[in-house]
Protein backbone atom coordinates (compact mmCIF):
# COMPACT_ATOMS: atom_id res chain seq x y z
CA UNK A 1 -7.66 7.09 15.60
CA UNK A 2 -5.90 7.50 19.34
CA UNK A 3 -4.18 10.92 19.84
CA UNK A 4 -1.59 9.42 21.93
CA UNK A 5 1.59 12.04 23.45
CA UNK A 6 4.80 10.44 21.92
CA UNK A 7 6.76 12.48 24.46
CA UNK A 8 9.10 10.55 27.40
CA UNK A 9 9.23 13.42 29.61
CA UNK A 10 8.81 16.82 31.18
CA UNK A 11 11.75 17.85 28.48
CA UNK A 12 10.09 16.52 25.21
CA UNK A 13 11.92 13.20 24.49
CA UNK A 14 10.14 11.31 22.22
CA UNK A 15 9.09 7.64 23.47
CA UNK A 16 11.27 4.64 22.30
CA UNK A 17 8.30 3.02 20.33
CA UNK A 18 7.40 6.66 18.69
CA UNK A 19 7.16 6.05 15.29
CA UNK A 20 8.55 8.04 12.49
CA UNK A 21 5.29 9.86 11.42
CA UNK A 22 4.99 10.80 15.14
CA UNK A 23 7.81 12.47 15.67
CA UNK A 24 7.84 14.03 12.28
CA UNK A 25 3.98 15.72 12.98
CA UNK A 26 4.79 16.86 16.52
CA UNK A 27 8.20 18.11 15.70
CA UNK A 28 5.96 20.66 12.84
CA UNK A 29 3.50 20.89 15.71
CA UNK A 30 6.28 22.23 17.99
CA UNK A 31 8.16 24.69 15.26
CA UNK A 32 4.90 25.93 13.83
CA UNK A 33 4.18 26.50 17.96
CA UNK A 34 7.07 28.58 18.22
CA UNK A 35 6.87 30.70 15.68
CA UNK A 36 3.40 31.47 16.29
CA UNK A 37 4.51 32.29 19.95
CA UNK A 38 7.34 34.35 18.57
CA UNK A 39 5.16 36.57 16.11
CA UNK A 40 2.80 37.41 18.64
CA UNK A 41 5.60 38.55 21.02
CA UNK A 42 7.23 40.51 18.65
CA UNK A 43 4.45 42.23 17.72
CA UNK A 44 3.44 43.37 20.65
CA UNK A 45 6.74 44.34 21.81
CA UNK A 46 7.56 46.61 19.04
């Protein structure tokens, strides 16, 4: 199986022929990403 970047663009538009499943995993990728990010911040902020 291809790992293949569904994105358009330097602002994360998905691709017209993305499918579905693609959007669905890189959209948890992305949120799981973020919140990661954000813990770690916070943590070492405070």
């Amino acid at each position: 199986m291809k790992i293949r970047n569904p994105f358009k663009d330097y602002l994360c538009r998905f691709k017209d022929d993305a499918t579905k499943t693609e959007k669905t995993v890189w959209t948890l990728v992305l949120i799981y990403f973020g919140y990661a990010l954000g813990h770690v911040l916070v943590y070492y902020i405070f």
